[in-house]
Protein backbone atom coordinates (compact mmCIF):
# COMPACT_ATOMS: atom_id res chain seq x y z
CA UNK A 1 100.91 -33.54 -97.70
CA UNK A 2 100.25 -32.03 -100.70
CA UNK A 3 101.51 -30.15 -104.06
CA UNK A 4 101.67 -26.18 -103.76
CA UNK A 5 99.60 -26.83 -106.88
CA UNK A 6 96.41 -27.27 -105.56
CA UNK A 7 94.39 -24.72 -103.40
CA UNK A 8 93.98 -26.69 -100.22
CA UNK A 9 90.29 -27.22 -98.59
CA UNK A 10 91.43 -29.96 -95.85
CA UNK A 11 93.64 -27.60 -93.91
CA UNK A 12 90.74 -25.87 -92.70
CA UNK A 13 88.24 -28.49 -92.67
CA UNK A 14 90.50 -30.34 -89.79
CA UNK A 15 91.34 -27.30 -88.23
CA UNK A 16 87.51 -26.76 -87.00
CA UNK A 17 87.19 -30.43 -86.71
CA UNK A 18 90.25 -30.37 -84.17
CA UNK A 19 89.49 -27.06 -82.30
CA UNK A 20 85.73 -28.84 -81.21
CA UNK A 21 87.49 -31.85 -80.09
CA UNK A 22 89.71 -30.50 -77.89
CA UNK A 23 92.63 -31.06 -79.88
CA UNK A 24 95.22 -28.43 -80.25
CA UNK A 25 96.52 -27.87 -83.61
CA UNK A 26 100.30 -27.08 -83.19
CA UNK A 27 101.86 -27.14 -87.02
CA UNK A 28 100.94 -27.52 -90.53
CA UNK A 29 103.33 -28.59 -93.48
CA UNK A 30 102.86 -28.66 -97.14
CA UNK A 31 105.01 -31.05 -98.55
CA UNK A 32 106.03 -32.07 -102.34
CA UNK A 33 105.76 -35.75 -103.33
CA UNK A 34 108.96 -36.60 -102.66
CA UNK A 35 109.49 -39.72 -100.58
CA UNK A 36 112.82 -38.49 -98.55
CA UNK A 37 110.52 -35.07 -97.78
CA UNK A 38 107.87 -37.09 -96.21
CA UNK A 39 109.92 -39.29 -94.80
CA UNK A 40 111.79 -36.69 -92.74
CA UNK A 41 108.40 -34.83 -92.20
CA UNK A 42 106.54 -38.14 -90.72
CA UNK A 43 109.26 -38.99 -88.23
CA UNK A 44 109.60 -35.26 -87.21
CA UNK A 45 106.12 -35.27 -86.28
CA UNK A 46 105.27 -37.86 -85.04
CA UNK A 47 107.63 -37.78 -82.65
CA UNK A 48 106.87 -34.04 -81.01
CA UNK A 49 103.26 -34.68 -81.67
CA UNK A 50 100.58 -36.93 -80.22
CA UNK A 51 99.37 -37.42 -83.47
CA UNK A 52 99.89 -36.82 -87.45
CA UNK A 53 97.53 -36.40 -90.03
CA UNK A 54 98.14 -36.51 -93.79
CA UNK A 55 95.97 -35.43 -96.33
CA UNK A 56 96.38 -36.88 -99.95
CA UNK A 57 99.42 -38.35 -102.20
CA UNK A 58 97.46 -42.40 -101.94
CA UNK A 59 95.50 -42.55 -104.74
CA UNK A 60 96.76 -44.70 -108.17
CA UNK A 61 99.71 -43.26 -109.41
CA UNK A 62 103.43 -43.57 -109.50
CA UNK A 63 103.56 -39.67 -107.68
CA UNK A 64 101.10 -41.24 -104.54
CA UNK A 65 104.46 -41.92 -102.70
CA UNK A 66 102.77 -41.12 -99.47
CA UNK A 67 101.76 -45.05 -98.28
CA UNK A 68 105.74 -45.63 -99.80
CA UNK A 69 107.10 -42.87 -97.68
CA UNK A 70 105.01 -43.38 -94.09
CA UNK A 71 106.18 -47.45 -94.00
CA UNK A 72 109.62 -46.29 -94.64
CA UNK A 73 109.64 -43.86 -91.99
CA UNK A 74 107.96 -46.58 -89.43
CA UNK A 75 110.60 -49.47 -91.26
CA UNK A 76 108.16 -51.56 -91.96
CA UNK A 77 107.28 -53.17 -95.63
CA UNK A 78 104.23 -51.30 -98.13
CA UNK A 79 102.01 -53.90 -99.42
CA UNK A 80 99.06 -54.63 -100.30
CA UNK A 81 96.56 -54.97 -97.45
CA UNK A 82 94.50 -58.22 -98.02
CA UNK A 83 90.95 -56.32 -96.77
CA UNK A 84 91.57 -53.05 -98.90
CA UNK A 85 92.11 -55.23 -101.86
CA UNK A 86 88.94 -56.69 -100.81
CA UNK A 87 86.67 -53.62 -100.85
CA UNK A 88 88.59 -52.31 -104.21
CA UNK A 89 87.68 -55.83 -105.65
CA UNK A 90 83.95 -54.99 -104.87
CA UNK A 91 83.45 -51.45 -105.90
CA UNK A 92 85.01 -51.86 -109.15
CA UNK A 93 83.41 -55.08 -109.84
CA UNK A 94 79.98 -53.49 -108.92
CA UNK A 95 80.54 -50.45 -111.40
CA UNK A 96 81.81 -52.96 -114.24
CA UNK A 97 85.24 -51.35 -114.03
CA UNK A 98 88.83 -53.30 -114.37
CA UNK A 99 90.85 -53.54 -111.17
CA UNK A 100 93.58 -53.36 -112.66
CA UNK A 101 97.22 -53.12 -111.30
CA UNK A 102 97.31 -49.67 -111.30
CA UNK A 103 94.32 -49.34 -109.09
CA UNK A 104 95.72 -51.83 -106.92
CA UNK A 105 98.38 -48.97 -105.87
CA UNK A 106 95.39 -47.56 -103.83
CA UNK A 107 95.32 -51.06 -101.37
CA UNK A 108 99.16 -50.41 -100.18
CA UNK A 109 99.60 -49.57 -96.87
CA UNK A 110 102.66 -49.89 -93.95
CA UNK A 111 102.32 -53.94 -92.80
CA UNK A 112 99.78 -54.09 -89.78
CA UNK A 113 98.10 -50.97 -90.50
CA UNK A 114 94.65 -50.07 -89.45
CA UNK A 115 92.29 -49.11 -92.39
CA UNK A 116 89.99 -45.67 -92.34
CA UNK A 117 86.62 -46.77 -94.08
CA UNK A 118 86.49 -44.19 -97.32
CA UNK A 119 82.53 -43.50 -97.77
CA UNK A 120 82.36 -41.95 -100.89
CA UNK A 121 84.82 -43.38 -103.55
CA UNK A 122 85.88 -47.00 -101.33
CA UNK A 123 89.75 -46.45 -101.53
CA UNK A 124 90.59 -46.58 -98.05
CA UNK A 125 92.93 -44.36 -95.91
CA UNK A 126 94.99 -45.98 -93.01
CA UNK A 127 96.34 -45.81 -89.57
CA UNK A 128 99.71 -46.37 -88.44
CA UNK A 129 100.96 -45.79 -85.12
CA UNK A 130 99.90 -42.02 -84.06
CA UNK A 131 99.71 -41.05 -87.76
CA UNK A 132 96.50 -41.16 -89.86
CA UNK A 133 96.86 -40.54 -93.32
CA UNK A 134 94.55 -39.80 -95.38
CA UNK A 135 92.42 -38.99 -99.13
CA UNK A 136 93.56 -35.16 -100.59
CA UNK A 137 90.39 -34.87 -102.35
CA UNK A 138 88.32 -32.65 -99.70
CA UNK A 139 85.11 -35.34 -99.92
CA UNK A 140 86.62 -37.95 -99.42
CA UNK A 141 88.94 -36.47 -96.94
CA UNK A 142 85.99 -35.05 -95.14
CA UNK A 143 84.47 -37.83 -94.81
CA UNK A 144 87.29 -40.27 -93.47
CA UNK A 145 87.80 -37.17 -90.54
CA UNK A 146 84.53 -38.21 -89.86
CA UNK A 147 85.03 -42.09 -89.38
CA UNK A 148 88.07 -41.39 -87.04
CA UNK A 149 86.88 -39.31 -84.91
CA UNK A 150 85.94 -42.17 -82.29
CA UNK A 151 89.10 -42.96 -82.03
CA UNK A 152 90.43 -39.58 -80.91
CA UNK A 153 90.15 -38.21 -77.31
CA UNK A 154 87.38 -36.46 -75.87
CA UNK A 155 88.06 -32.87 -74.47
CA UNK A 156 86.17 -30.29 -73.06
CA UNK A 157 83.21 -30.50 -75.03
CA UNK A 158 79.48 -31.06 -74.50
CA UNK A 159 77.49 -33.23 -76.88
CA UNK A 160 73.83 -33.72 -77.51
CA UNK A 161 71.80 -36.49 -79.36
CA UNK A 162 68.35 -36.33 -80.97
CA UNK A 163 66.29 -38.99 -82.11
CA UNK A 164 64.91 -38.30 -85.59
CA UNK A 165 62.80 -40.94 -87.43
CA UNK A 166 63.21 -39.76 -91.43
CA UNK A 167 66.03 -41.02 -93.89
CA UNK A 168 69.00 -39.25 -94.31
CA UNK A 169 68.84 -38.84 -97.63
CA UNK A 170 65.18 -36.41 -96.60
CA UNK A 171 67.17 -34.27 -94.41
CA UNK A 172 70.79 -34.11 -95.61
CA UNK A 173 71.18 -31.06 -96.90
CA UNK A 174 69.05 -29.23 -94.51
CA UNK A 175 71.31 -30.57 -92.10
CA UNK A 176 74.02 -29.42 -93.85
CA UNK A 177 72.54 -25.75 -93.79
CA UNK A 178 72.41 -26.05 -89.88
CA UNK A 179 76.18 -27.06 -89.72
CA UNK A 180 76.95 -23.86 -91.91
CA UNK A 181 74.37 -21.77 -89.66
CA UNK A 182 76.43 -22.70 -86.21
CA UNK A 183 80.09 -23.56 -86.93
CA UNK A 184 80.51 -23.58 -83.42
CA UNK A 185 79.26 -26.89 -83.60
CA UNK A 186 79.80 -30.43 -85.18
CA UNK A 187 76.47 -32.11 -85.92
CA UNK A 188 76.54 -35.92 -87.22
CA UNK A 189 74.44 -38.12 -88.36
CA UNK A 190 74.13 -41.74 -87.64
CA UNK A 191 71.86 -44.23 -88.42
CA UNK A 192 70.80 -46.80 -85.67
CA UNK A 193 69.41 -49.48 -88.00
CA UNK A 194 70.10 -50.35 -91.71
CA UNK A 195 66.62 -50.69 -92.87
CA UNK A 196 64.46 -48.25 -90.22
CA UNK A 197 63.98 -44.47 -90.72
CA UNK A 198 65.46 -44.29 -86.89
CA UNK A 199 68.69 -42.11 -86.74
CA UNK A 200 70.47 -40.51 -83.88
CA UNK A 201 71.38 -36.68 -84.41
CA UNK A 202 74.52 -35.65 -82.66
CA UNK A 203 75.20 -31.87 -81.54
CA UNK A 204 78.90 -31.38 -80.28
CA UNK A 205 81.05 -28.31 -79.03
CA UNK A 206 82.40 -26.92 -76.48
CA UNK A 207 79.98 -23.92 -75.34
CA UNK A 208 76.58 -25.45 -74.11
CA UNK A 209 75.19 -22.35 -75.50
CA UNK A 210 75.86 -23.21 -78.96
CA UNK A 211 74.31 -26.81 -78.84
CA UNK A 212 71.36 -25.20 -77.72
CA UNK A 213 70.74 -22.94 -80.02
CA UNK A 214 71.95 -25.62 -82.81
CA UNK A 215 69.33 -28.42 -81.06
CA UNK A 216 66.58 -25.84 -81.84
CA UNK A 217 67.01 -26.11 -85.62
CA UNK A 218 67.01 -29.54 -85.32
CA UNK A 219 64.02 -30.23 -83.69
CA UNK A 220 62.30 -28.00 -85.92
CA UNK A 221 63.43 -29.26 -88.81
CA UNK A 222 62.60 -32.84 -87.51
CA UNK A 223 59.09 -31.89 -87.16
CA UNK A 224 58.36 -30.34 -89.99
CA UNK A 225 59.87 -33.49 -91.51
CA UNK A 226 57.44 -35.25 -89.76
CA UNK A 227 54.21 -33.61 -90.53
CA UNK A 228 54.81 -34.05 -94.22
């Protein structure tokens, strides 16, 4: 849900996401921010679909109808969700900044909605129903398809996991360079323990063959990381 505006990265982004989960994408719309729009869009969906996801109109301002627009289509009241208003509080208190009312915007959700955890700037997407709506900035967005993917169903995919004992923050972007290298794949990272080196590499797609030849890189890289 987004303005013709802006060149869209997302579309694509969840397209591979969905294609190695087994999910079949069936329709796309690009939607102004106009409340009756979405409205008519959400129910549409949602309805023919197994499941919805929205990408951007949630951040601060009085266009971010989207969280407006999604409780009115499920009839239920926007407000201010007590726990997103919670982890607003902190990150702006932490960075010295004013959480103002403005900023408050980005805490509304649909009554009894589920929060997606927002990684890289705090402001939190949210569940409601089979619809997940989400960040438009392609970081953030990115990164809250990551943190729901639990949640969705497994398909016909094969998944492998590799134990590597170095921070994240030594092998990021080299991991990052594998993804690119096999796009057949989605690799994740997660670590196991807050304060230990110990993380668990996952490999994921559907063709064997391609976790394979992705696990290679990975164990090389993890022992060259190791014999540094």
């Amino acid at each position: 849900l987004l303005s013709g505006r802006i060149k869209d990265k997302n579309i694509g982004h969840l397209a591979d996401i969905l294609q190695l989960t087994a999910i079949d994408l069936k329709e796309i719309r690009i939607l102004p921010d106009q409340e009756d729009i979405i409205i008519e869009a959400v129910n549409s969906l949602r309805n023919k679909y197994n499941y919805v996801f929205t990408s951007g109109g949630i951040g601060p301002t009085h266009d971010d109808v989207t969280a407006d627009a999604v409780s009115k289509a499920f009839n239920l009241p926007c407000e201010h969700n007590k726990r997103a208003l919670e982890i607003l509080e902190d990150w702006y208190k932490n960075r010295e900044m004013e959480f103002n009312d403005v900023r408050k915007r980005m805490a509304r959700t649909p009554r009894g909605a589920k929060l997606i955890e927002n990684s890289v700037s705090a402001a939190p997407g949210f569940i409601i129903g089979n619809v997940y709506v989400m960040a438009g900035i392609p970081s953030v967005f990115q990164a809250m398809v990551q943190n729901i993917l639990p949640d969705l169903p497994r398909g016909d995919w094969n998944s492998v996991t590799i134990e590597c004992r170095s921070f994240e923050g030594e092998y990021g972007d080299l991991l990052a360079e594998i993804q690119k290298a096999h796009p057949n794949t989605l690799i994740g990272s997660y670590p196991m323990h807050a304060e230990q080196t110990t993380n668990e590499i996952v490999i994921r797609s559907r063709s064997q063959e391609a976790i394979d030849r992705a696990s290679i890189e990975v164990r090389t890289m993890i022992k060259k990381l190791a014999s540094k």
